[in-house]
PDB file of N, CA and C in Angstrom:
ATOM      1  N   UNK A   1       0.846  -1.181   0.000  1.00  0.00           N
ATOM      2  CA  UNK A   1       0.000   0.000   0.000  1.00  0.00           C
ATOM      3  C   UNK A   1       0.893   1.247   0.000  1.00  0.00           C
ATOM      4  N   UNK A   2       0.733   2.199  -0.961  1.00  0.00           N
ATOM      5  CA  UNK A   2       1.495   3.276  -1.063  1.00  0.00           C
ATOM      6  C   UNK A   2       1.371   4.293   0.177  1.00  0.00           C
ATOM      7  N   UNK A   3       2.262   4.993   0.535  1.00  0.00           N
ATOM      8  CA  UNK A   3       1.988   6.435   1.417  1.00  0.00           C
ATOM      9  C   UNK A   3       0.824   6.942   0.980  1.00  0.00           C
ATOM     10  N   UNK A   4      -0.148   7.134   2.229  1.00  0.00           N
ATOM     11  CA  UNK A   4      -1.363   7.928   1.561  1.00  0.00           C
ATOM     12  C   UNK A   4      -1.626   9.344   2.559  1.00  0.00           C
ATOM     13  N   UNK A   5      -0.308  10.555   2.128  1.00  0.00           N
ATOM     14  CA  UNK A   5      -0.346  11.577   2.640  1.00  0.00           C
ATOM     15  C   UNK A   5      -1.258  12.594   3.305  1.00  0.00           C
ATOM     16  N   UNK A   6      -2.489  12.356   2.290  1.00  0.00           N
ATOM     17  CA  UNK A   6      -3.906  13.318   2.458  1.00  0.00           C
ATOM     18  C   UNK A   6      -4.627  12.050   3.884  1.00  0.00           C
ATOM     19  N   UNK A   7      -3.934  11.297   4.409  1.00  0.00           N
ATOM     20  CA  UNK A   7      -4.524  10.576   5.298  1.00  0.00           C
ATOM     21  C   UNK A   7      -4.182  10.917   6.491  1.00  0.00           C
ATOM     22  N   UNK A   8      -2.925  11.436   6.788  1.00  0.00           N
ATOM     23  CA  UNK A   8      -2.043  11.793   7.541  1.00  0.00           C
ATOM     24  C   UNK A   8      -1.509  13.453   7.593  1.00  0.00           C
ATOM     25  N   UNK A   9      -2.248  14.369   7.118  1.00  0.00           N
ATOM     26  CA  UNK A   9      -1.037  15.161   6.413  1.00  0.00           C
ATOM     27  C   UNK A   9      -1.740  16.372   7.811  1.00  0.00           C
ATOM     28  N   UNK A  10      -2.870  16.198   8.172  1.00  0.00           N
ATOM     29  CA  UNK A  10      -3.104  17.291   9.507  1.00  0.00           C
ATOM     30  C   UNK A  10      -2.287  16.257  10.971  1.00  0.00           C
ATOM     31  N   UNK A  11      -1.554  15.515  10.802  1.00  0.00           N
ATOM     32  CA  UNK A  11      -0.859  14.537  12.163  1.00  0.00           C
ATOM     33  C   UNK A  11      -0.005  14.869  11.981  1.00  0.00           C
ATOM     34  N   UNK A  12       0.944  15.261  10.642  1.00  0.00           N
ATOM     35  CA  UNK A  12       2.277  14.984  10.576  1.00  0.00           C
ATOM     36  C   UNK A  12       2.939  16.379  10.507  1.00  0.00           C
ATOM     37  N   UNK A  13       3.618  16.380  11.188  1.00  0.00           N
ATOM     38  CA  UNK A  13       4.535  18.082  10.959  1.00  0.00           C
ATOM     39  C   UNK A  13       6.113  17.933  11.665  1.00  0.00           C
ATOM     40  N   UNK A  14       6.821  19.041  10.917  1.00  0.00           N
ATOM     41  CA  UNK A  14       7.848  19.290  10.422  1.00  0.00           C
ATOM     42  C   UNK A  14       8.873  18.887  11.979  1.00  0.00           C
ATOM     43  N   UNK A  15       9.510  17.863  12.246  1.00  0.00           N
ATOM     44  CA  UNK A  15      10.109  17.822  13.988  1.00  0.00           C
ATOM     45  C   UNK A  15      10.922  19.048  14.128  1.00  0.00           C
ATOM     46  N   UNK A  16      11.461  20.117  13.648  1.00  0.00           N
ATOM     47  CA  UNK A  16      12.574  20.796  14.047  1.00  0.00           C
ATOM     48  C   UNK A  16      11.557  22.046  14.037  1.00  0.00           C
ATOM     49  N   UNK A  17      10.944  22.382  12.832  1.00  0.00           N
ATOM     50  CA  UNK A  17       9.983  23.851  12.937  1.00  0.00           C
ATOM     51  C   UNK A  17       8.276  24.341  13.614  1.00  0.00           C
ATOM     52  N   UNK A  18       7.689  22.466  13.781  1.00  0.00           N
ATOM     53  CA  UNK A  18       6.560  22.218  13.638  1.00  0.00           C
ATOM     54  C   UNK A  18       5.491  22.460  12.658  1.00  0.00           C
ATOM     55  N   UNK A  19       6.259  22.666  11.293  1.00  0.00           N
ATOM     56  CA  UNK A  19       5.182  23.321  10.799  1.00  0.00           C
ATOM     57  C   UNK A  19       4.772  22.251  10.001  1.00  0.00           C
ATOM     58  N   UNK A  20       3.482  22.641   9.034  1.00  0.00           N
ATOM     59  CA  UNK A  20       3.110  21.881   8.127  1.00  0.00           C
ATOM     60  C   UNK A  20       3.591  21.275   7.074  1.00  0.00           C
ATOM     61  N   UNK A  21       3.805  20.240   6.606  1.00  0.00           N
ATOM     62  CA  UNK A  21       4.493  19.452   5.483  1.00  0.00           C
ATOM     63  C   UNK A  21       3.868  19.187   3.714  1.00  0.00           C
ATOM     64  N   UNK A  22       4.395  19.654   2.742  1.00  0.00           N
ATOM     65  CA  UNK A  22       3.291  18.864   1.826  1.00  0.00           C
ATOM     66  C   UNK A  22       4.306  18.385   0.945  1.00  0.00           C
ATOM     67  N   UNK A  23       3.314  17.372   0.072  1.00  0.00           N
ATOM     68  CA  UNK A  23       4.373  16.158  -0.325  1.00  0.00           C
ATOM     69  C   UNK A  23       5.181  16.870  -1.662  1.00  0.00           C
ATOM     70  N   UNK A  24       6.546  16.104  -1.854  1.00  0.00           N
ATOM     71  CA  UNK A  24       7.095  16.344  -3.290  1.00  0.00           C
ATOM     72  C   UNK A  24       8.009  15.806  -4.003  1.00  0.00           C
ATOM     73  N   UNK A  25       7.600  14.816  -4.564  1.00  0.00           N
ATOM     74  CA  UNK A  25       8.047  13.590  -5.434  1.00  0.00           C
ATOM     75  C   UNK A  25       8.086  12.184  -3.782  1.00  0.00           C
ATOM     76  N   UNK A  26       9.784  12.309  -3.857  1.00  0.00           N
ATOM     77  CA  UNK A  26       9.732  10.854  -2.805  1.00  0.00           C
ATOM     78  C   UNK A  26       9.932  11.412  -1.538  1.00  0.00           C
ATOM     79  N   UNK A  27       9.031  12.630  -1.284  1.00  0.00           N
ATOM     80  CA  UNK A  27       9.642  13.044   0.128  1.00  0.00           C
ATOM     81  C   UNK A  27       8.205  14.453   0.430  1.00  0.00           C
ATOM     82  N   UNK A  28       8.824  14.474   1.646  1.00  0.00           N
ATOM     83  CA  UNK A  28       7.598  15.780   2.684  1.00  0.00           C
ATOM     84  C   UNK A  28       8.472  16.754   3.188  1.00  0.00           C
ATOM     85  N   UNK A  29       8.178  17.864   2.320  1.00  0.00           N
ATOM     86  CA  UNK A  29       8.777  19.645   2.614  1.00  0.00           C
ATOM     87  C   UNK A  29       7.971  20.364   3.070  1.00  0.00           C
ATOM     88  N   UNK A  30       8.868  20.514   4.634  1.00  0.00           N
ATOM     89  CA  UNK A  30       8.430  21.912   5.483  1.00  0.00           C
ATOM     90  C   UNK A  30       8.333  23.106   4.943  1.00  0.00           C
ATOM     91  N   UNK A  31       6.881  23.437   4.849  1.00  0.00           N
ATOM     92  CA  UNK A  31       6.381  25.183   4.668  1.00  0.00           C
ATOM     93  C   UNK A  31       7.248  26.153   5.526  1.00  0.00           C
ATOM     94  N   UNK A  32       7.678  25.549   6.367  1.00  0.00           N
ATOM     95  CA  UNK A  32       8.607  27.339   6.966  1.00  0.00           C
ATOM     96  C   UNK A  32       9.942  27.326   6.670  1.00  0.00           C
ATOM     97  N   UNK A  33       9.767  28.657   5.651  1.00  0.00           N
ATOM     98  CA  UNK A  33      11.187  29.016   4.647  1.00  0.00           C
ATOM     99  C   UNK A  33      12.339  28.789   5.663  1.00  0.00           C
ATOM    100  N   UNK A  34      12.371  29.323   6.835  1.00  0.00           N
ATOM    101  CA  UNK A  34      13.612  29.740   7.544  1.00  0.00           C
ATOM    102  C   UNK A  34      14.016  27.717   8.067  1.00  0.00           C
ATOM    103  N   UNK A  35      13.094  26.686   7.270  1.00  0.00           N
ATOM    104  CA  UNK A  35      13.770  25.564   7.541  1.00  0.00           C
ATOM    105  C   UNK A  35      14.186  24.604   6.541  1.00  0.00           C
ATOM    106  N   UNK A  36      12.909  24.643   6.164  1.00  0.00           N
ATOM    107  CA  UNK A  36      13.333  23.832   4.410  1.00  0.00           C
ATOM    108  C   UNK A  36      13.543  22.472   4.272  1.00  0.00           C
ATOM    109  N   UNK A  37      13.373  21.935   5.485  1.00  0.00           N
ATOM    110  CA  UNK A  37      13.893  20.344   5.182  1.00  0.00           C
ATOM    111  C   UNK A  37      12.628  19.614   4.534  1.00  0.00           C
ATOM    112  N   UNK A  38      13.791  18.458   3.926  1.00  0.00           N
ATOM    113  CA  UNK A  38      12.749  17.541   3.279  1.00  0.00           C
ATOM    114  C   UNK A  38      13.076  16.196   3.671  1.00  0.00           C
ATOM    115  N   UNK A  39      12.222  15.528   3.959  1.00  0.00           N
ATOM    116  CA  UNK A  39      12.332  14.333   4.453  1.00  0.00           C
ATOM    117  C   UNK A  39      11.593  13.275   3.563  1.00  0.00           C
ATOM    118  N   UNK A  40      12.651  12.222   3.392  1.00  0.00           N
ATOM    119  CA  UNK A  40      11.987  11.061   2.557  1.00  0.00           C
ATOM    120  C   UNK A  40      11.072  10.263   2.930  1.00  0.00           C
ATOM    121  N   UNK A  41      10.592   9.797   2.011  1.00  0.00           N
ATOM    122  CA  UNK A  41       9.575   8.460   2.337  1.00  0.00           C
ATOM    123  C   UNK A  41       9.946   7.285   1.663  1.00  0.00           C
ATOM    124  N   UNK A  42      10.336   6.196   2.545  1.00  0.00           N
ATOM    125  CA  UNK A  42      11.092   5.267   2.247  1.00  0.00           C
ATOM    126  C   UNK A  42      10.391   3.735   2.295  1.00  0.00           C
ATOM    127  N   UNK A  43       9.886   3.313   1.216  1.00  0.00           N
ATOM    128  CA  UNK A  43       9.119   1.937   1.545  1.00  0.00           C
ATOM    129  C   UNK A  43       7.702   2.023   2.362  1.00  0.00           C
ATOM    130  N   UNK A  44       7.319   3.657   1.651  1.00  0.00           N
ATOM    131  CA  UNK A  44       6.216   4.392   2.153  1.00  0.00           C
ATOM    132  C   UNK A  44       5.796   4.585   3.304  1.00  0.00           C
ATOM    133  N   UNK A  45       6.885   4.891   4.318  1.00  0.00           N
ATOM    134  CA  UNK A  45       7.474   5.113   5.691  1.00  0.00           C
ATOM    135  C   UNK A  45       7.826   6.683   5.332  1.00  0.00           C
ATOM    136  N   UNK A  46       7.454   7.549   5.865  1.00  0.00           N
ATOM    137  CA  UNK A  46       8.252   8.764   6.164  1.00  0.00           C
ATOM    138  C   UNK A  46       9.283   8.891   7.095  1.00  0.00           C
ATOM    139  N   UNK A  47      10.491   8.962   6.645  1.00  0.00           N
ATOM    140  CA  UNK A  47      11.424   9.582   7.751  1.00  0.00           C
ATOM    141  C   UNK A  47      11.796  10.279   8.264  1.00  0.00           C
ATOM    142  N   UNK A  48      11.181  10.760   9.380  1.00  0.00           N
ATOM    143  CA  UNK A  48      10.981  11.938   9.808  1.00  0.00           C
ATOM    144  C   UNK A  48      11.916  12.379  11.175  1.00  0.00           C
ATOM    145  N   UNK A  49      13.507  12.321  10.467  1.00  0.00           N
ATOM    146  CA  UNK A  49      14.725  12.228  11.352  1.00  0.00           C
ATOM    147  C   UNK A  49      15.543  13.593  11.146  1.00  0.00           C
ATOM    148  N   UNK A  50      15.581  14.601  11.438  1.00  0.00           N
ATOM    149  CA  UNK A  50      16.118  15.696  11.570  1.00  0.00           C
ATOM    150  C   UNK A  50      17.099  15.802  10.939  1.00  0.00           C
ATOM    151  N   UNK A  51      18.280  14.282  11.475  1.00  0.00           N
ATOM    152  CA  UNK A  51      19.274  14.514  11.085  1.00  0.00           C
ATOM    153  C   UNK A  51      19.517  13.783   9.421  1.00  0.00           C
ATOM    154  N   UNK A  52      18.513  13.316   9.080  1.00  0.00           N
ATOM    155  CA  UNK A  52      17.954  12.530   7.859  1.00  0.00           C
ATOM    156  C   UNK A  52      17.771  13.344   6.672  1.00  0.00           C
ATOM    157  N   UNK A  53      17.264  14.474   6.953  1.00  0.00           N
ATOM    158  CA  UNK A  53      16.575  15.601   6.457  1.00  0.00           C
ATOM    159  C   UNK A  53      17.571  16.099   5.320  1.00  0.00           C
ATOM    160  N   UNK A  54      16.962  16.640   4.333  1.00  0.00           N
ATOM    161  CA  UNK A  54      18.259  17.580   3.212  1.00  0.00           C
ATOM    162  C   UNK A  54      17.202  18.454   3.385  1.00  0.00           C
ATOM    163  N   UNK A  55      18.278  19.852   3.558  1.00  0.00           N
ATOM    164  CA  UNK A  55      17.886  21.045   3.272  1.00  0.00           C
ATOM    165  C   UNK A  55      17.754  21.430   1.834  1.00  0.00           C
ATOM    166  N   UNK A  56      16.883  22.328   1.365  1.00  0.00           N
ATOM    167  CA  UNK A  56      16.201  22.351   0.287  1.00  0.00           C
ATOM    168  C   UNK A  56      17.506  23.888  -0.067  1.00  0.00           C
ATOM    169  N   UNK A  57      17.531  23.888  -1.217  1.00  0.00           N
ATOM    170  CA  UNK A  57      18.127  25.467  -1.341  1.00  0.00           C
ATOM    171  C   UNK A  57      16.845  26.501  -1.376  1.00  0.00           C
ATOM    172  N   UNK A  58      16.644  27.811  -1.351  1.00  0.00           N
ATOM    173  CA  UNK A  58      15.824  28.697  -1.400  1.00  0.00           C
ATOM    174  C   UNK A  58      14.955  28.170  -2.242  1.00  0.00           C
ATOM    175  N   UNK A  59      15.583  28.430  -3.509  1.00  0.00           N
ATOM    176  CA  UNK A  59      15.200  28.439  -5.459  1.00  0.00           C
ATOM    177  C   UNK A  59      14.576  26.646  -4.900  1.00  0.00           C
ATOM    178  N   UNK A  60      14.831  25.970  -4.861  1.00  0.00           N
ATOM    179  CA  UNK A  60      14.063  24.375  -4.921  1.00  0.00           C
ATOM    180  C   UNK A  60      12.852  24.797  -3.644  1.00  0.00           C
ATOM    181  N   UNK A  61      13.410  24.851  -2.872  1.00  0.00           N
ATOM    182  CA  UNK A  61      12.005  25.316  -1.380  1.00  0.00           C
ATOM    183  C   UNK A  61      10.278  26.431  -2.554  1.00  0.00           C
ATOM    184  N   UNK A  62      11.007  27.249  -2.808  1.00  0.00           N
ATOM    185  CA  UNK A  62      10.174  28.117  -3.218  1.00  0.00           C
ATOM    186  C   UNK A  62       9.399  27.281  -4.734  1.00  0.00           C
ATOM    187  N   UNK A  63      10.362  26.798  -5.168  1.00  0.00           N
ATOM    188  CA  UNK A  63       9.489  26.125  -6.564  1.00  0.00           C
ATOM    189  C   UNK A  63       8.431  24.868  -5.654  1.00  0.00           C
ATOM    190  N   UNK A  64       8.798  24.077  -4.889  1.00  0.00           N
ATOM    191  CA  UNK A  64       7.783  22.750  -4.237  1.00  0.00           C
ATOM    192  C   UNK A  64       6.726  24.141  -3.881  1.00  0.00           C
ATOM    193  N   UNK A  65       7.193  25.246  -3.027  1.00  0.00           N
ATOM    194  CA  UNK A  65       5.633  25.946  -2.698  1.00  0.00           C
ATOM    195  C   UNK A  65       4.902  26.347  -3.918  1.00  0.00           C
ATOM    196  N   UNK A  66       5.341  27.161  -4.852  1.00  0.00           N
ATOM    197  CA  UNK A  66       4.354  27.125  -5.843  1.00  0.00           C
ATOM    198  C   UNK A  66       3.698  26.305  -6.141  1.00  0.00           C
ATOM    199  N   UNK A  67       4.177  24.589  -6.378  1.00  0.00           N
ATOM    200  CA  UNK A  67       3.615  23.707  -6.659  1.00  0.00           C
ATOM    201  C   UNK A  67       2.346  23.822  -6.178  1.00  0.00           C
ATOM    202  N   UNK A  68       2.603  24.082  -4.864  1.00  0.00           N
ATOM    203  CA  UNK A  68       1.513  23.720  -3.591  1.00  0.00           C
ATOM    204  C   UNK A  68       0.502  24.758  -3.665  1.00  0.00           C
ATOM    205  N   UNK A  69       0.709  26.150  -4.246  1.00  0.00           N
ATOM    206  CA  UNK A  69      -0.377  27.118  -4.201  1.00  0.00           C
ATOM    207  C   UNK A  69       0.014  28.131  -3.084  1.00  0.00           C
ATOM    208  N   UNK A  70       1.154  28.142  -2.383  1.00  0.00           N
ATOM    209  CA  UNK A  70       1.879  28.484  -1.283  1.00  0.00           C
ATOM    210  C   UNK A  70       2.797  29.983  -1.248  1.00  0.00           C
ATOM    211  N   UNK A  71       2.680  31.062  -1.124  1.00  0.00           N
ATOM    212  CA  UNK A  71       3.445  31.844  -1.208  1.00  0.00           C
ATOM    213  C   UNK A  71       5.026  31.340  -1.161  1.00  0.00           C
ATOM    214  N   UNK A  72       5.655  31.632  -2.033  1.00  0.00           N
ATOM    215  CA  UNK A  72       7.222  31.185  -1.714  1.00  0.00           C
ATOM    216  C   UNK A  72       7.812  31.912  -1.497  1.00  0.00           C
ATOM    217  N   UNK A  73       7.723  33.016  -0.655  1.00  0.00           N
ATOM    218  CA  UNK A  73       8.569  33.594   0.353  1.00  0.00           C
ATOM    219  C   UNK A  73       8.129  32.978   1.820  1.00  0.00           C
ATOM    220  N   UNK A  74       7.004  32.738   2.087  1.00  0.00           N
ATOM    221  CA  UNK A  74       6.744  32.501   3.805  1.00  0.00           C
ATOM    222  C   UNK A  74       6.056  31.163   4.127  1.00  0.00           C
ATOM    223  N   UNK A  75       5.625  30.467   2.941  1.00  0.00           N
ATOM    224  CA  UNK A  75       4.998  29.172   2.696  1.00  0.00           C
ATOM    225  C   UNK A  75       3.543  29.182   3.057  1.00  0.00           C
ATOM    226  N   UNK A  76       3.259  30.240   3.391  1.00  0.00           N
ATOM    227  CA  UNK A  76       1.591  30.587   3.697  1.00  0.00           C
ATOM    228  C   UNK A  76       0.472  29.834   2.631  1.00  0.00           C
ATOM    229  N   UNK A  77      -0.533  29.355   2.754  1.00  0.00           N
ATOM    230  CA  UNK A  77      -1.275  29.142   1.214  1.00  0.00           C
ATOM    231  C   UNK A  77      -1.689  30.447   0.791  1.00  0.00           C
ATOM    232  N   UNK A  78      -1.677  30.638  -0.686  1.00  0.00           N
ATOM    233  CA  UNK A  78      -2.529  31.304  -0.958  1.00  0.00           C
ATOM    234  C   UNK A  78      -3.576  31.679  -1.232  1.00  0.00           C
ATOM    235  N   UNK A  79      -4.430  32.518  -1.245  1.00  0.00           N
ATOM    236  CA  UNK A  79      -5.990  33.067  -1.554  1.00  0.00           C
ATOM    237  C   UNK A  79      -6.413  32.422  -3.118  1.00  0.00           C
ATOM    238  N   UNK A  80      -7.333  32.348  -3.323  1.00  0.00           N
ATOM    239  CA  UNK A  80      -7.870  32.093  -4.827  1.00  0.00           C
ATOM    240  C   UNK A  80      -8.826  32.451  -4.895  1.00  0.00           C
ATOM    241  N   UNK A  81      -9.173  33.244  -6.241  1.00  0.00           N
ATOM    242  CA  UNK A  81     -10.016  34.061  -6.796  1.00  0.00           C
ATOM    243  C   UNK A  81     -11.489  33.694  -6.382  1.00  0.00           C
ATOM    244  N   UNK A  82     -11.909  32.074  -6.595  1.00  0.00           N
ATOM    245  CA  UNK A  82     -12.608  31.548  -6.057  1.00  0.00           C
ATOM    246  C   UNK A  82     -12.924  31.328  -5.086  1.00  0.00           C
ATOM    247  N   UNK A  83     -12.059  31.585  -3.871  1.00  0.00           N
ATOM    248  CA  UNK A  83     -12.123  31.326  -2.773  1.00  0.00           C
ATOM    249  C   UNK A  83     -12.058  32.488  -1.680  1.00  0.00           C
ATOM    250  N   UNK A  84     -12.092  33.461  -2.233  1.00  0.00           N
ATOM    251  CA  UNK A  84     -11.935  34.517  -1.525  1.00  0.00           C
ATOM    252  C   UNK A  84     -13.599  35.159  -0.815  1.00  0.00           C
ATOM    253  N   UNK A  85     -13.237  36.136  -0.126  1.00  0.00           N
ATOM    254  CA  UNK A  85     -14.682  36.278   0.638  1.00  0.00           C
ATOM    255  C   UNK A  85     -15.824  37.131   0.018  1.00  0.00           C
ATOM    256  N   UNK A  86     -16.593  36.482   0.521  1.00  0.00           N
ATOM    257  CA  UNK A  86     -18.040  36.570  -0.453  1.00  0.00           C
ATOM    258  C   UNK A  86     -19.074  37.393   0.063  1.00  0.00           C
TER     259      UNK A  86
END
């Protein structure tokens, strides 16, 4: 059975920043810029070992947040046109 992130993904957060994680490719990147780690998922196990962790450079951190819809300066989500207040 594969990692099923959206199952887990309000339990699981970042051990060094606490913050929120979202997935990207074989691994889970912390939303708070000032940390950046990414942690693998290994045999659909997350490893979620500090010292395990690769730091992301800025330029790679900020491209996974766009992915995500995420401001990539502060990892915040962003607003959508659709979603904004009514």
């Amino acid at each position: 059975m594969p990692f099923d992130f959206a199952a887990v993904q309000n339990l699981v957060r970042c051990p060094r920043s606490r913050s929120e994680l979202v997935p990207d490719g074989d691994g889970l990147v912390s939303v708070d810029p000032n940390c950046r780690l990414k942690y693998a998922v290994r045999d659909d196990i997350p490893i979620m070992l500090v010292d395990e962790a690769t730091e992301l450079s800025m330029e790679a951190w900020q491209s996974v947040m766009r992915q995500h819809g995420r401001d990539p300066q502060s990892g915040r989500r962003l607003e959508t046109a659709a979603g904004g207040a009514g």
